[in-house]
PDB file of N, CA and C in Angstrom:
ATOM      1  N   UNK A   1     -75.230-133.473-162.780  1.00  0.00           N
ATOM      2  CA  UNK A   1     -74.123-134.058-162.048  1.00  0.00           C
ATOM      3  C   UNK A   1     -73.004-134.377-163.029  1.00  0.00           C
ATOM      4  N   UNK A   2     -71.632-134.341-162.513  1.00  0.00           N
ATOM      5  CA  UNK A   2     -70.390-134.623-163.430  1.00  0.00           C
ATOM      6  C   UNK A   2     -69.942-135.833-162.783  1.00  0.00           C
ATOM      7  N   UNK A   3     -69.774-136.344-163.797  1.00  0.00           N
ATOM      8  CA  UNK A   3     -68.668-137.727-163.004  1.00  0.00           C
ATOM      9  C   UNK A   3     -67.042-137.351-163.791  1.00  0.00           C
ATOM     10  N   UNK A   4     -66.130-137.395-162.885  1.00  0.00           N
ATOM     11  CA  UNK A   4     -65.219-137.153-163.358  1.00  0.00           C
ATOM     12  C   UNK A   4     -64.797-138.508-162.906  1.00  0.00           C
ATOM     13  N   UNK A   5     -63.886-139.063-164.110  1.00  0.00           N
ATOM     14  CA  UNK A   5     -62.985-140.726-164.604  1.00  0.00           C
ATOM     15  C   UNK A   5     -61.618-140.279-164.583  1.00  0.00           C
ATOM     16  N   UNK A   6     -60.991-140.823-163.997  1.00  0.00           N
ATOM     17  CA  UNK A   6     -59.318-140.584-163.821  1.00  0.00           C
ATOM     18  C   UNK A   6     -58.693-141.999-164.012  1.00  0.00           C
ATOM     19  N   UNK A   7     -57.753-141.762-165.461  1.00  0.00           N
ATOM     20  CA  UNK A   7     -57.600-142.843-165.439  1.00  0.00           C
ATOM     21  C   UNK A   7     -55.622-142.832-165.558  1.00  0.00           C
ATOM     22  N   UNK A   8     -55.159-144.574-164.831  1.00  0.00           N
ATOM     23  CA  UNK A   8     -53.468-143.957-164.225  1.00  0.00           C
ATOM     24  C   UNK A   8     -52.990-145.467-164.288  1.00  0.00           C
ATOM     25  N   UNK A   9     -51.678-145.420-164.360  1.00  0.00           N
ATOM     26  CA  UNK A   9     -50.709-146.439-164.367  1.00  0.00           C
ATOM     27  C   UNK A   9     -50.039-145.576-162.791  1.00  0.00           C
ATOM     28  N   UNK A  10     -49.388-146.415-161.877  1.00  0.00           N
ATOM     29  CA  UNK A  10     -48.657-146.096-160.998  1.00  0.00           C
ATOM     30  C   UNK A  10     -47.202-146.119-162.111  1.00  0.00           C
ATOM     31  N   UNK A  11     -46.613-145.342-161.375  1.00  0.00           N
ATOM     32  CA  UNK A  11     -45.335-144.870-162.103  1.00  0.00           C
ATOM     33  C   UNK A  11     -44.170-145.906-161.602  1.00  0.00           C
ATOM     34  N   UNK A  12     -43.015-146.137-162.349  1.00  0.00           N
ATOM     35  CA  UNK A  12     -42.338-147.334-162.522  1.00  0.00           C
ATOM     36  C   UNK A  12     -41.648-147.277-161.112  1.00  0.00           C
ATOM     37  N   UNK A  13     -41.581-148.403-160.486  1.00  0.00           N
ATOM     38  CA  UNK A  13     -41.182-148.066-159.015  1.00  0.00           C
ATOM     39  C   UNK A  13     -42.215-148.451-158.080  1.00  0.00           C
ATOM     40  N   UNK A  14     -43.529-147.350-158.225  1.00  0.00           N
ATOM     41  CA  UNK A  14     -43.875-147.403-157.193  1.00  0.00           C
ATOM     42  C   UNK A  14     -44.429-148.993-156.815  1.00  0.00           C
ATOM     43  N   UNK A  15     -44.899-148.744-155.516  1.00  0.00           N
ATOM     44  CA  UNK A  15     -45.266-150.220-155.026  1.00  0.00           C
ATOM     45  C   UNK A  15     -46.379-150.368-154.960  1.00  0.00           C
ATOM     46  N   UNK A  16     -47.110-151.203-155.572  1.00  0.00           N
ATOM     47  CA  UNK A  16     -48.287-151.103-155.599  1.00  0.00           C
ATOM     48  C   UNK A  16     -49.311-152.142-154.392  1.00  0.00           C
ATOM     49  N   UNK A  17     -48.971-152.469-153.610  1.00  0.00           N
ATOM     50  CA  UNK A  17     -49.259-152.664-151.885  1.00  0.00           C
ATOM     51  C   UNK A  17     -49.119-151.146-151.073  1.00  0.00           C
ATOM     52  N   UNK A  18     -48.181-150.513-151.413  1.00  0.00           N
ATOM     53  CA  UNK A  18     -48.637-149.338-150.906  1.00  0.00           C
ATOM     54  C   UNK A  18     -49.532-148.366-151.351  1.00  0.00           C
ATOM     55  N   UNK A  19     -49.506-148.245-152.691  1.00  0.00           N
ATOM     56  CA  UNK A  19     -50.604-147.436-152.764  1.00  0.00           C
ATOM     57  C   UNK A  19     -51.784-147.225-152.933  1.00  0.00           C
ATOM     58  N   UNK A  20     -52.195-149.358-152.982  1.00  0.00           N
ATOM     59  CA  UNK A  20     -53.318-149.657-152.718  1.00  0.00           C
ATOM     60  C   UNK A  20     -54.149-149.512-150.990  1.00  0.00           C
ATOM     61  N   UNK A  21     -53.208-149.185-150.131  1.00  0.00           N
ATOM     62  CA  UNK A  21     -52.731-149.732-148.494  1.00  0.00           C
ATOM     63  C   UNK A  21     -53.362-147.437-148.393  1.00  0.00           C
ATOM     64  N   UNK A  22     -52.597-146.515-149.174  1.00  0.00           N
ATOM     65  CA  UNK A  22     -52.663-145.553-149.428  1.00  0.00           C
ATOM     66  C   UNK A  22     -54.195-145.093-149.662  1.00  0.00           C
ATOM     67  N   UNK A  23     -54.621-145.699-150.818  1.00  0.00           N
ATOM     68  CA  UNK A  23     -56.009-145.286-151.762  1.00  0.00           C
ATOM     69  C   UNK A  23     -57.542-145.562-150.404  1.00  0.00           C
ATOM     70  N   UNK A  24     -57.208-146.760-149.876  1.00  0.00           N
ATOM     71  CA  UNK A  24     -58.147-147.216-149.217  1.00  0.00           C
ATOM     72  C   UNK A  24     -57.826-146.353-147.848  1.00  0.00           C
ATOM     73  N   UNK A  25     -56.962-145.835-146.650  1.00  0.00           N
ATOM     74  CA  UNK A  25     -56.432-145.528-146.069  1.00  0.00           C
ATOM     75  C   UNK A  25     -56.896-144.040-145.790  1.00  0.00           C
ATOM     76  N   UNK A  26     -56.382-143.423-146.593  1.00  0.00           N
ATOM     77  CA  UNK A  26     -56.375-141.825-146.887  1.00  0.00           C
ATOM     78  C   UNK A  26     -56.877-140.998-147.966  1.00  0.00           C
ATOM     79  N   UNK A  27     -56.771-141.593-149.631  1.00  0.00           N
ATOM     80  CA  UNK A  27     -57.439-141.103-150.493  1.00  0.00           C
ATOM     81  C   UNK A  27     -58.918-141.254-150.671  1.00  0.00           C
ATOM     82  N   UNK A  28     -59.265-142.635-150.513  1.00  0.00           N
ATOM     83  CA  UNK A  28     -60.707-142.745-151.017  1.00  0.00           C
ATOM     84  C   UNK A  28     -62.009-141.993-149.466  1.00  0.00           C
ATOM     85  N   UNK A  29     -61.363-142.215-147.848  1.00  0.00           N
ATOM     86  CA  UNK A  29     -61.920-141.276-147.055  1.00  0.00           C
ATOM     87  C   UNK A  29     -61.890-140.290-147.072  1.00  0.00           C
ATOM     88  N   UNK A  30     -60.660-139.680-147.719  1.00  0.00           N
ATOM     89  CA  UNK A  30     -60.686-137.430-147.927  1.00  0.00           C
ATOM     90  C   UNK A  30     -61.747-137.272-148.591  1.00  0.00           C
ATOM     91  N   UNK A  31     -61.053-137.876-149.697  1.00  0.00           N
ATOM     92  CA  UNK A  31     -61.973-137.731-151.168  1.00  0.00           C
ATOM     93  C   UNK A  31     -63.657-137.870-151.030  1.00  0.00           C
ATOM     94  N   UNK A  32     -63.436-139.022-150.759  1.00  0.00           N
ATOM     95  CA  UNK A  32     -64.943-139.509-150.720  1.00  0.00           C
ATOM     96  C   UNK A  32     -66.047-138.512-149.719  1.00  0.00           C
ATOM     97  N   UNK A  33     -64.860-137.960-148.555  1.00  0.00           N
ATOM     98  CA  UNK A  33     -65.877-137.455-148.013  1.00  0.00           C
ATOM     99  C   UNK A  33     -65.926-135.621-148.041  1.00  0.00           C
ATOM    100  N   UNK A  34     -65.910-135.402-148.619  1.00  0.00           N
ATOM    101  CA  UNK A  34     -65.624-133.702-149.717  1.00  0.00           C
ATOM    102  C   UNK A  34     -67.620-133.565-149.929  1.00  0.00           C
ATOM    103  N   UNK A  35     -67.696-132.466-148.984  1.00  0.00           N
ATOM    104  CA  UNK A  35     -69.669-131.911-149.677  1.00  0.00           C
ATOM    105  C   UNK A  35     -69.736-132.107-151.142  1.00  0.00           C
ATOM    106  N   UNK A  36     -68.862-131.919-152.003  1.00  0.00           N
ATOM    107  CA  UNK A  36     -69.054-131.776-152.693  1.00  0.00           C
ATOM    108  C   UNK A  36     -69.081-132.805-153.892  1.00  0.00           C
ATOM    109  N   UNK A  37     -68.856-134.316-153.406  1.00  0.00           N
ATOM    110  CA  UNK A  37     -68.597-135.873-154.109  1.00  0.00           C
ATOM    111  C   UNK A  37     -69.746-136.463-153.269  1.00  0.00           C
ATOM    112  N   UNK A  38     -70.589-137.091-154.449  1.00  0.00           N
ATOM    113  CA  UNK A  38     -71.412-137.912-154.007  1.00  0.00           C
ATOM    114  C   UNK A  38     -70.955-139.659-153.556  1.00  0.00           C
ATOM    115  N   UNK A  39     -69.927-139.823-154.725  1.00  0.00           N
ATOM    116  CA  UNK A  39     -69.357-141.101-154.880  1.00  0.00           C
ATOM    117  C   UNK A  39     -67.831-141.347-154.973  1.00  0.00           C
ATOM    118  N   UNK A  40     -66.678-142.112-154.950  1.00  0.00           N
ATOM    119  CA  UNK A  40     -65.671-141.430-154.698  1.00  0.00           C
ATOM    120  C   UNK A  40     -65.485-143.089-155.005  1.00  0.00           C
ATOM    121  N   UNK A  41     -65.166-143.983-155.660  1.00  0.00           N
ATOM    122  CA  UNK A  41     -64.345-145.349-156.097  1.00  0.00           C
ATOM    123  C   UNK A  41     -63.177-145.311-156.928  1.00  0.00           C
ATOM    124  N   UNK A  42     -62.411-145.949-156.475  1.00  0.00           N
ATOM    125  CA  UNK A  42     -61.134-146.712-157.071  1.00  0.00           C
ATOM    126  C   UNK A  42     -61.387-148.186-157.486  1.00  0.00           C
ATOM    127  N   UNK A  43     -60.946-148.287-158.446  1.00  0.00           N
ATOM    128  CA  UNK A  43     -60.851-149.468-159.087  1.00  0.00           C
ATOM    129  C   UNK A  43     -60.056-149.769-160.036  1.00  0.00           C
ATOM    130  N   UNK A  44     -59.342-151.166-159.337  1.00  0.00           N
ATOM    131  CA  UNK A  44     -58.076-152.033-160.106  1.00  0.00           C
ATOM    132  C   UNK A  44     -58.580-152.696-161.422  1.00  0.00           C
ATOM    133  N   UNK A  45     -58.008-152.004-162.419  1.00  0.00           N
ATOM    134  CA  UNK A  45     -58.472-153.160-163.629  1.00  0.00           C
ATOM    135  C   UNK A  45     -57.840-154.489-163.316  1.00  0.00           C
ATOM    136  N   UNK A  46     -58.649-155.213-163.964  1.00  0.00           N
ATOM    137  CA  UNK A  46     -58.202-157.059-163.788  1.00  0.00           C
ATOM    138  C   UNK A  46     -57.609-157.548-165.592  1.00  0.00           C
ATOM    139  N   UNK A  47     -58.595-156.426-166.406  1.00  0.00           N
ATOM    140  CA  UNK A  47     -57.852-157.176-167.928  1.00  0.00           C
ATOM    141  C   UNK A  47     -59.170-156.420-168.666  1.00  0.00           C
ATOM    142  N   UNK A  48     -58.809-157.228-169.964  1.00  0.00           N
ATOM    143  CA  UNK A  48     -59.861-156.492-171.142  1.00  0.00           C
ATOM    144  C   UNK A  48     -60.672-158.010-171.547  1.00  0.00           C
ATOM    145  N   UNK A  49     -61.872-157.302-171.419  1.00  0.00           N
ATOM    146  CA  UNK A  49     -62.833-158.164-171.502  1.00  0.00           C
ATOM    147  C   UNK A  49     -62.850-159.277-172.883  1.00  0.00           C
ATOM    148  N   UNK A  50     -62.760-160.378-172.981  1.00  0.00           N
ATOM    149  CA  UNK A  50     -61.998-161.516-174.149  1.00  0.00           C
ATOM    150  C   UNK A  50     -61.169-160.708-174.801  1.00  0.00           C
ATOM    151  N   UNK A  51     -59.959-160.413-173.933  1.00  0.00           N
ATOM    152  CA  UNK A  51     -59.067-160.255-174.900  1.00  0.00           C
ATOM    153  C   UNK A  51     -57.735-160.803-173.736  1.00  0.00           C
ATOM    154  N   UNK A  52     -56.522-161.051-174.480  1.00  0.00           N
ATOM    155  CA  UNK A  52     -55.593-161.398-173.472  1.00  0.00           C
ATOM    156  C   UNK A  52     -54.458-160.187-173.548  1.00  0.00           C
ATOM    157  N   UNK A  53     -54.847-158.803-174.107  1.00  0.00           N
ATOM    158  CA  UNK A  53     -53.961-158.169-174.338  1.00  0.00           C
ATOM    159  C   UNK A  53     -53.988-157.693-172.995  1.00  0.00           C
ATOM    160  N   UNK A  54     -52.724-156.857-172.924  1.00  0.00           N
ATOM    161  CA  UNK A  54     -52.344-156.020-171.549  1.00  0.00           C
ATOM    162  C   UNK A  54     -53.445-154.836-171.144  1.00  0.00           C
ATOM    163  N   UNK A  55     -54.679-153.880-170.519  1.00  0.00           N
ATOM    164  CA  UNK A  55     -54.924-153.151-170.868  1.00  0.00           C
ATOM    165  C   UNK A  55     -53.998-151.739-170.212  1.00  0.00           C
ATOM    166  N   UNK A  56     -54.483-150.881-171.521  1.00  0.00           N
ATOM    167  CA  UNK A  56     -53.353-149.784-171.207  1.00  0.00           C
ATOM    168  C   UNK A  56     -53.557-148.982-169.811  1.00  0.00           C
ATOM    169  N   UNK A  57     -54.523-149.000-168.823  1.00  0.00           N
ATOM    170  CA  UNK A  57     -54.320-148.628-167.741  1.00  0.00           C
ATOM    171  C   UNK A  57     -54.637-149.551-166.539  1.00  0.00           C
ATOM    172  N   UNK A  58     -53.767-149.147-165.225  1.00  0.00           N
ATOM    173  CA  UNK A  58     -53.973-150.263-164.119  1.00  0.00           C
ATOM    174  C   UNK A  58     -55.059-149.426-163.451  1.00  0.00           C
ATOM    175  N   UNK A  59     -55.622-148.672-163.204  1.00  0.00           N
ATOM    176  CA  UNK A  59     -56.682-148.047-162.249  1.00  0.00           C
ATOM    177  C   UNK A  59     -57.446-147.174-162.790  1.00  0.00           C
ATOM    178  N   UNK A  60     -58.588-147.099-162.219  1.00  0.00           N
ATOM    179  CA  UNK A  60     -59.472-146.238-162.824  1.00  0.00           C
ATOM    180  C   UNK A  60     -60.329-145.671-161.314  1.00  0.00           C
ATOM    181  N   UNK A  61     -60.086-144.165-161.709  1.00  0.00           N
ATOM    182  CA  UNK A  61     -61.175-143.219-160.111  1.00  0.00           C
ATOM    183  C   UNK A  61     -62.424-142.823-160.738  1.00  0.00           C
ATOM    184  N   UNK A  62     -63.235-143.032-160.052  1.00  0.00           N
ATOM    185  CA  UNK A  62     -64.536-142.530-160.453  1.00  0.00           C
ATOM    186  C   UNK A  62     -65.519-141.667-159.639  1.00  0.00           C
ATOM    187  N   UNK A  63     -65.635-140.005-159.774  1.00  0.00           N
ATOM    188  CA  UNK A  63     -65.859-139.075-159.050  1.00  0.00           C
ATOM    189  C   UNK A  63     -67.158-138.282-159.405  1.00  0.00           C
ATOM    190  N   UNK A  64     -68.648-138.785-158.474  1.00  0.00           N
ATOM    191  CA  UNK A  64     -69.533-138.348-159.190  1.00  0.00           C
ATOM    192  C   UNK A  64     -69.532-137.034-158.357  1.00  0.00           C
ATOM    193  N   UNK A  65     -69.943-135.768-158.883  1.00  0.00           N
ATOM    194  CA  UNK A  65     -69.818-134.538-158.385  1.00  0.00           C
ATOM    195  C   UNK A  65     -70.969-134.024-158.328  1.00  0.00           C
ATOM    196  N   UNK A  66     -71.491-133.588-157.308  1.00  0.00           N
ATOM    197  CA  UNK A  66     -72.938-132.694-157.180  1.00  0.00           C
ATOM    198  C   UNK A  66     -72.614-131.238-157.707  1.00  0.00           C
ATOM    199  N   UNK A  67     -71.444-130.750-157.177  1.00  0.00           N
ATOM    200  CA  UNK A  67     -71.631-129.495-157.947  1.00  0.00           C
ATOM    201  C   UNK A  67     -69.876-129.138-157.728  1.00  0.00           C
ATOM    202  N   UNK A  68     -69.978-128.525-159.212  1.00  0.00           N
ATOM    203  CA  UNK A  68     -68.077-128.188-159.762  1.00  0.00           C
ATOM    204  C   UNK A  68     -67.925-127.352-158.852  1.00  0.00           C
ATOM    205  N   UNK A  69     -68.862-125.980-158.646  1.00  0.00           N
ATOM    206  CA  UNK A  69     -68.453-125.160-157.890  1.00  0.00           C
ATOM    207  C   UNK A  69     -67.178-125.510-156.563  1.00  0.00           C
ATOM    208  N   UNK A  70     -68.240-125.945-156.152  1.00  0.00           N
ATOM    209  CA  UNK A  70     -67.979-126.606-154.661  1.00  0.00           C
ATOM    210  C   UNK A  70     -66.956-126.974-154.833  1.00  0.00           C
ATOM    211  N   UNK A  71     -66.639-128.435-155.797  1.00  0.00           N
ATOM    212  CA  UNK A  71     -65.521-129.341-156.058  1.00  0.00           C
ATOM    213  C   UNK A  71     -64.375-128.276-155.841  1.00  0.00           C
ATOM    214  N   UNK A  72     -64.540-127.236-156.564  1.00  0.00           N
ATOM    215  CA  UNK A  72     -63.100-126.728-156.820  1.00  0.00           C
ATOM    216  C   UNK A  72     -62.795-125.823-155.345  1.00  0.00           C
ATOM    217  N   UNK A  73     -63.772-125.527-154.646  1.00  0.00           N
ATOM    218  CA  UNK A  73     -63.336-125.140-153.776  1.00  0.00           C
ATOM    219  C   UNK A  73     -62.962-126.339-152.741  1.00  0.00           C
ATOM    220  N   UNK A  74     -63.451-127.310-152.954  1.00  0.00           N
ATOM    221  CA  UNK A  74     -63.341-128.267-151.607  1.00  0.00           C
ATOM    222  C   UNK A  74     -61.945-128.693-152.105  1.00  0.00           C
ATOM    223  N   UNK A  75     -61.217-129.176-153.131  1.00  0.00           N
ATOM    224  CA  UNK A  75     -60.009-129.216-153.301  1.00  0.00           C
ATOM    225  C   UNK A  75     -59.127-128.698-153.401  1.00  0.00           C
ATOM    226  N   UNK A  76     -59.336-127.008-153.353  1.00  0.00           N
ATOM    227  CA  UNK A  76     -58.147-126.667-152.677  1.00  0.00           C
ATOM    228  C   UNK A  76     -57.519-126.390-151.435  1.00  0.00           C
ATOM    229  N   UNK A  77     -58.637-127.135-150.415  1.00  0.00           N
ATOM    230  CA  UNK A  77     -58.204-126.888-149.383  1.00  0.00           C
ATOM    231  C   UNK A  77     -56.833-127.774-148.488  1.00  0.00           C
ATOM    232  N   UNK A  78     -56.238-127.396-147.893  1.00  0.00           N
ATOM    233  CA  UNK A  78     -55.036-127.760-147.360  1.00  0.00           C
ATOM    234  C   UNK A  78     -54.856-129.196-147.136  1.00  0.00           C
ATOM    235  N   UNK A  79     -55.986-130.020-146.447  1.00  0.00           N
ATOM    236  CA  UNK A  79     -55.851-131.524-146.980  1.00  0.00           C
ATOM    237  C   UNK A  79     -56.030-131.667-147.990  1.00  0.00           C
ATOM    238  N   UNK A  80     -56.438-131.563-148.723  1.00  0.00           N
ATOM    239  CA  UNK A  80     -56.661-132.147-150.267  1.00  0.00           C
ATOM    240  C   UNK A  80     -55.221-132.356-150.994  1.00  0.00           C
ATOM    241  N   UNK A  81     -54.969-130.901-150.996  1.00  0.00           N
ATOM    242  CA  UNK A  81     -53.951-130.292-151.392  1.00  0.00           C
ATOM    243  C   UNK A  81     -52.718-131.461-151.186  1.00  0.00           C
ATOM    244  N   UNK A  82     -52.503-131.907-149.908  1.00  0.00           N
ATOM    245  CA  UNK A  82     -51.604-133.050-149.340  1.00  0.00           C
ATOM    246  C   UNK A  82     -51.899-134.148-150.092  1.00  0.00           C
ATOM    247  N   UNK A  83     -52.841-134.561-149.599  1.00  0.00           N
ATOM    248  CA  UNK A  83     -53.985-135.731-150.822  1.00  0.00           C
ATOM    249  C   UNK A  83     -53.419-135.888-152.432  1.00  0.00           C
ATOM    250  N   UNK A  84     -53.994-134.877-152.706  1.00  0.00           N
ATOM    251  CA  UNK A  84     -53.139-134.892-154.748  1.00  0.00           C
ATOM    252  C   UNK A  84     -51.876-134.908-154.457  1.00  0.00           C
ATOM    253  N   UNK A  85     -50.583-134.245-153.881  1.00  0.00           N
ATOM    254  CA  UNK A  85     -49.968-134.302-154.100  1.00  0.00           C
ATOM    255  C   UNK A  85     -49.302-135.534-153.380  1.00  0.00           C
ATOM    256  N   UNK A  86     -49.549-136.570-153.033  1.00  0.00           N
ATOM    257  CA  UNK A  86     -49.271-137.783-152.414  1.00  0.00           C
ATOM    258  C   UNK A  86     -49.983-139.038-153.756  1.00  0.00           C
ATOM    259  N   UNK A  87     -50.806-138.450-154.416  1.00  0.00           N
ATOM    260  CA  UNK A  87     -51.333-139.482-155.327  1.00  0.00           C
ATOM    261  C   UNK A  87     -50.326-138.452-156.889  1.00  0.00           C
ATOM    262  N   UNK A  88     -49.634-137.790-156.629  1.00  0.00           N
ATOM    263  CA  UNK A  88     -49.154-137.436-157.629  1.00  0.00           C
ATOM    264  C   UNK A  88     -47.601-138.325-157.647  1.00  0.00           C
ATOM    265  N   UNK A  89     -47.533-138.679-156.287  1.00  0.00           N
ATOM    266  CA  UNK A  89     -46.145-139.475-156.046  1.00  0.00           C
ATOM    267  C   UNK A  89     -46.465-140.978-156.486  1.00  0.00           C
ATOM    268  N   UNK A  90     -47.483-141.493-156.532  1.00  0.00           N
ATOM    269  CA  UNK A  90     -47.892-143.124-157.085  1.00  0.00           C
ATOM    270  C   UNK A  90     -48.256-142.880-158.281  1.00  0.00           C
ATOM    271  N   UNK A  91     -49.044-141.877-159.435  1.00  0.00           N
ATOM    272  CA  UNK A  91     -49.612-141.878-160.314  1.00  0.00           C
ATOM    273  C   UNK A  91     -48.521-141.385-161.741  1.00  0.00           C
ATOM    274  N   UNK A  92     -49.021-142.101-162.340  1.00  0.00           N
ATOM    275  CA  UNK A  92     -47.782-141.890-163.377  1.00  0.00           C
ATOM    276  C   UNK A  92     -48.560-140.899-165.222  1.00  0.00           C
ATOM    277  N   UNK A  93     -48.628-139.537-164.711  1.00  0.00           N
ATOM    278  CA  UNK A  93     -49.610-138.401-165.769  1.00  0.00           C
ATOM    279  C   UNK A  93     -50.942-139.451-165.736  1.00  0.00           C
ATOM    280  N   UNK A  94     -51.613-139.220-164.793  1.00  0.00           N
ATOM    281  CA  UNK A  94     -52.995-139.551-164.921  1.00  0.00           C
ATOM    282  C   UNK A  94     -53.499-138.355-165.574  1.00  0.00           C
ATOM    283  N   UNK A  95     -54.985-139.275-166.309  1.00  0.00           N
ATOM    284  CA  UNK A  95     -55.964-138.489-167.500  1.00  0.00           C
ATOM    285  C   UNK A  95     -57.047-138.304-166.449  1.00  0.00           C
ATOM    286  N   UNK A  96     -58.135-137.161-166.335  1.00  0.00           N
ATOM    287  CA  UNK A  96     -58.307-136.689-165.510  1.00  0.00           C
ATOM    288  C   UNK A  96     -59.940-136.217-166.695  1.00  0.00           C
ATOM    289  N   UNK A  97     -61.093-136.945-167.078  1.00  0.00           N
ATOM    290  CA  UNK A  97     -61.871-136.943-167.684  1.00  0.00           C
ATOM    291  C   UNK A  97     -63.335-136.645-167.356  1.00  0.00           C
ATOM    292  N   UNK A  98     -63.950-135.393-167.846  1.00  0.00           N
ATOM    293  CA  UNK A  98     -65.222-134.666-166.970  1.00  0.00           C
ATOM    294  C   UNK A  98     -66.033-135.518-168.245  1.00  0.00           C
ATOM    295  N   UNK A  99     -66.724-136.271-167.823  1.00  0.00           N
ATOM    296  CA  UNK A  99     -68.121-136.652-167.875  1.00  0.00           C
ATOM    297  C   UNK A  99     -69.726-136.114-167.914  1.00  0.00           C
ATOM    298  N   UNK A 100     -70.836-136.414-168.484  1.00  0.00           N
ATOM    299  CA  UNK A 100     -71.722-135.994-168.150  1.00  0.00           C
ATOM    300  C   UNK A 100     -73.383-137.017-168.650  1.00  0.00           C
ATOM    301  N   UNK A 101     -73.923-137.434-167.924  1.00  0.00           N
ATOM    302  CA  UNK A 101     -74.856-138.493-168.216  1.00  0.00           C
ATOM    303  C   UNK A 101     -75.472-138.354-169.163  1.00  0.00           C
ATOM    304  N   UNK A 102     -76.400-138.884-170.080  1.00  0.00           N
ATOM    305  CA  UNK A 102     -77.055-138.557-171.539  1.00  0.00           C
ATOM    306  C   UNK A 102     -78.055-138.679-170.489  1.00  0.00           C
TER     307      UNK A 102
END
């Protein structure tokens, strides 16, 4: 299994009531529900653990994948397609990180 980690600052502007209102709404049900994602979470960082610095990203996606194959076909399909490019309008160059369990 792959877990793919996506990690993003919303881009300067956006609102972040909406695209939390967005994530829960429309991204995390497409997403989440794709044959091909076992698990499909968003999550707001709150801070860095004893530290009071800023951390360098506000969100983190976490995408466990049964099989790439699939993945890549299940995302290019025509919702999806809408999907990324609607989280490409809140996300500011998200890192986009394939994983793999020890």
């Amino acid at each position: 299994m792959t877990t793919v980690v996506v990690l993003f600052n919303l881009k300067a502007g956006a609102d972040q009531a909406a695209y939390q209102n967005w994530a829960k709404e429309t991204d995390i049900p497409t997403a989440g529900g794709l044959p091909s994602v076992d698990v499909f979470e968003v999550l707001k960082i709150e801070g860095l653990l004893m530290s009071e610095e800023k951390p360098p990203y506000q969100y983190i996606e976490i995408l466990k994948i049964n099989d790439m194959e699939q993945f890549g076909k299940d995302v290019s399909s025509d919702i999806m397609q809408k999907v990324a490019s609607e989280f490409q309008a809140f996300a500011d160059n998200p890192l986009f990180v394939m994983t793999s369990k020890l």
